[in-house]
C-alpha atoms as a PDB file:
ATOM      1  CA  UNK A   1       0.000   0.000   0.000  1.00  0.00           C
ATOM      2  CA  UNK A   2       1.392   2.810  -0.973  1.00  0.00           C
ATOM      3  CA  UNK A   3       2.156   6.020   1.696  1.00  0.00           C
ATOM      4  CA  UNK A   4      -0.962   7.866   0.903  1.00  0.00           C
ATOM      5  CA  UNK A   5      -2.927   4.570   1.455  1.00  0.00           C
ATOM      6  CA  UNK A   6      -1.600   3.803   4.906  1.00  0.00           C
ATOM      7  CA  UNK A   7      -2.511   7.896   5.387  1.00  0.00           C
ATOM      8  CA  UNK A   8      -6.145   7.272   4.738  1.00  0.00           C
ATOM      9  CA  UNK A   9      -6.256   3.759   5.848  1.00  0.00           C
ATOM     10  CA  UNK A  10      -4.490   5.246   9.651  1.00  0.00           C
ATOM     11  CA  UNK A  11      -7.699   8.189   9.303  1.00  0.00           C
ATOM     12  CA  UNK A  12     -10.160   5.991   9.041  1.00  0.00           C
ATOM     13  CA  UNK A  13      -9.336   3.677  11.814  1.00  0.00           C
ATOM     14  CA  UNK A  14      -8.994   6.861  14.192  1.00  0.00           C
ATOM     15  CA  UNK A  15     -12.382   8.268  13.242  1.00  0.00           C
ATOM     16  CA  UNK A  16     -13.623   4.359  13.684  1.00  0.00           C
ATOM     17  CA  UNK A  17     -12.477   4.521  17.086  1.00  0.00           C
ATOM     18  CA  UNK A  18     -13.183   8.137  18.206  1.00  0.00           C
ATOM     19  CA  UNK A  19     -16.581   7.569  16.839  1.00  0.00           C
ATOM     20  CA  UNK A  20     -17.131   3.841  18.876  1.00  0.00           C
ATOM     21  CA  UNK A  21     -15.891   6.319  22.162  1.00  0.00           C
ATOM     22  CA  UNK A  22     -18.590   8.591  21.172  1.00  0.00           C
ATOM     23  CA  UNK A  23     -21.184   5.819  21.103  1.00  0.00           C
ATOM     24  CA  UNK A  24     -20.127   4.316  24.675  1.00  0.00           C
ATOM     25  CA  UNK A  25     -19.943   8.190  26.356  1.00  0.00           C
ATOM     26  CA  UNK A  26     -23.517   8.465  24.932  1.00  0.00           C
ATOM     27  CA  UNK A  27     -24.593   5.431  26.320  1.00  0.00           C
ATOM     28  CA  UNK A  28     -22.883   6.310  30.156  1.00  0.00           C
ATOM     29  CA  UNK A  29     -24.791   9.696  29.805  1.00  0.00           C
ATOM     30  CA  UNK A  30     -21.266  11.310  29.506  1.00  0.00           C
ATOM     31  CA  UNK A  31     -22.347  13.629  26.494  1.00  0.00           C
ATOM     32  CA  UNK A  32     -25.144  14.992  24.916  1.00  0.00           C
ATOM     33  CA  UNK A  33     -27.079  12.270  23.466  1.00  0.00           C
ATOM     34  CA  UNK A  34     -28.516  13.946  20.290  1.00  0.00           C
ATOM     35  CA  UNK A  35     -25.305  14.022  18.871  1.00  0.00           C
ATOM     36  CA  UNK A  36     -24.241  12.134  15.087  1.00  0.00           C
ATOM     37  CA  UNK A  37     -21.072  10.064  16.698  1.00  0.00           C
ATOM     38  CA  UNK A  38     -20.177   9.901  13.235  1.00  0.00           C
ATOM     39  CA  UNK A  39     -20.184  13.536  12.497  1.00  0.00           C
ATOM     40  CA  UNK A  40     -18.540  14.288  15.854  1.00  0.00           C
ATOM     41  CA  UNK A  41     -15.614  11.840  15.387  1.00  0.00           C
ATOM     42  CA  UNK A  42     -14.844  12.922  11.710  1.00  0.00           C
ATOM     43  CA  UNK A  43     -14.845  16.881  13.241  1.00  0.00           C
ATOM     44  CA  UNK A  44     -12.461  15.914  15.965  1.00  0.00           C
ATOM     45  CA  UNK A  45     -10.468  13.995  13.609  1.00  0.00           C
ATOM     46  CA  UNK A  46     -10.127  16.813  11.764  1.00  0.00           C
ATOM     47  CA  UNK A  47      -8.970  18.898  14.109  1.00  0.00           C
ATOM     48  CA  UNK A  48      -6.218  16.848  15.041  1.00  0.00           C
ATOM     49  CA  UNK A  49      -5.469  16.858  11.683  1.00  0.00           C
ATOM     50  CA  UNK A  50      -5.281  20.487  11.330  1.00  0.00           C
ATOM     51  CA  UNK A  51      -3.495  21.085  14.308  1.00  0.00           C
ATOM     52  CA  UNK A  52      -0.811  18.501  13.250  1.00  0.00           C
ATOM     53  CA  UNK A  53      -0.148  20.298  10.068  1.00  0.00           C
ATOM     54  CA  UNK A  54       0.129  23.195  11.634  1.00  0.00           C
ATOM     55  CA  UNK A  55       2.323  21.885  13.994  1.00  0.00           C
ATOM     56  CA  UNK A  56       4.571  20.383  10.829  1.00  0.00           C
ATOM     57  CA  UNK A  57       4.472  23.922   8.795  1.00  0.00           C
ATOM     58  CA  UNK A  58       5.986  25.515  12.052  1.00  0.00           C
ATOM     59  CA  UNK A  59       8.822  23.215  12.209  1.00  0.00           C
ATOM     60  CA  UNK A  60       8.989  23.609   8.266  1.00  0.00           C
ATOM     61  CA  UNK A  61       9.990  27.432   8.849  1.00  0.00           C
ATOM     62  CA  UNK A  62      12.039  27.166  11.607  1.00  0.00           C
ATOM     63  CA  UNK A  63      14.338  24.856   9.714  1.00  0.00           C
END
């Protein structure tokens, strides 16, 4: 698999997982329960995401 493949293959286990803690918080009452795990997990995903490449681009400059 090539790099880009392990890239999306590594996102979509996160959101998988993020999105199953979701689903268990609902069920202990430890978030709002009308929530879309789904849609939460792929925001917060994203985020991390986001903040990672800003994180790289920093380090980018500074070199």
């Amino acid at each position: 698999m090539r790099n880009s493949g392990k890239k999306i293959e590594a996102f979509f286990q996160l959101w998988i997982a993020v999105a199953r803690i979701l689903v268990e918080m609902e069920k202990n009452h430890q978030v709002y329960g009308g929530m879309d795990p789904r849609k939460c997990a792929q925001s917060i995903v994203a985020m991390i995401e986001g903040g990672l490449l800003m994180v790289s681009r920093q380090n980018i400059q500074v070199l």
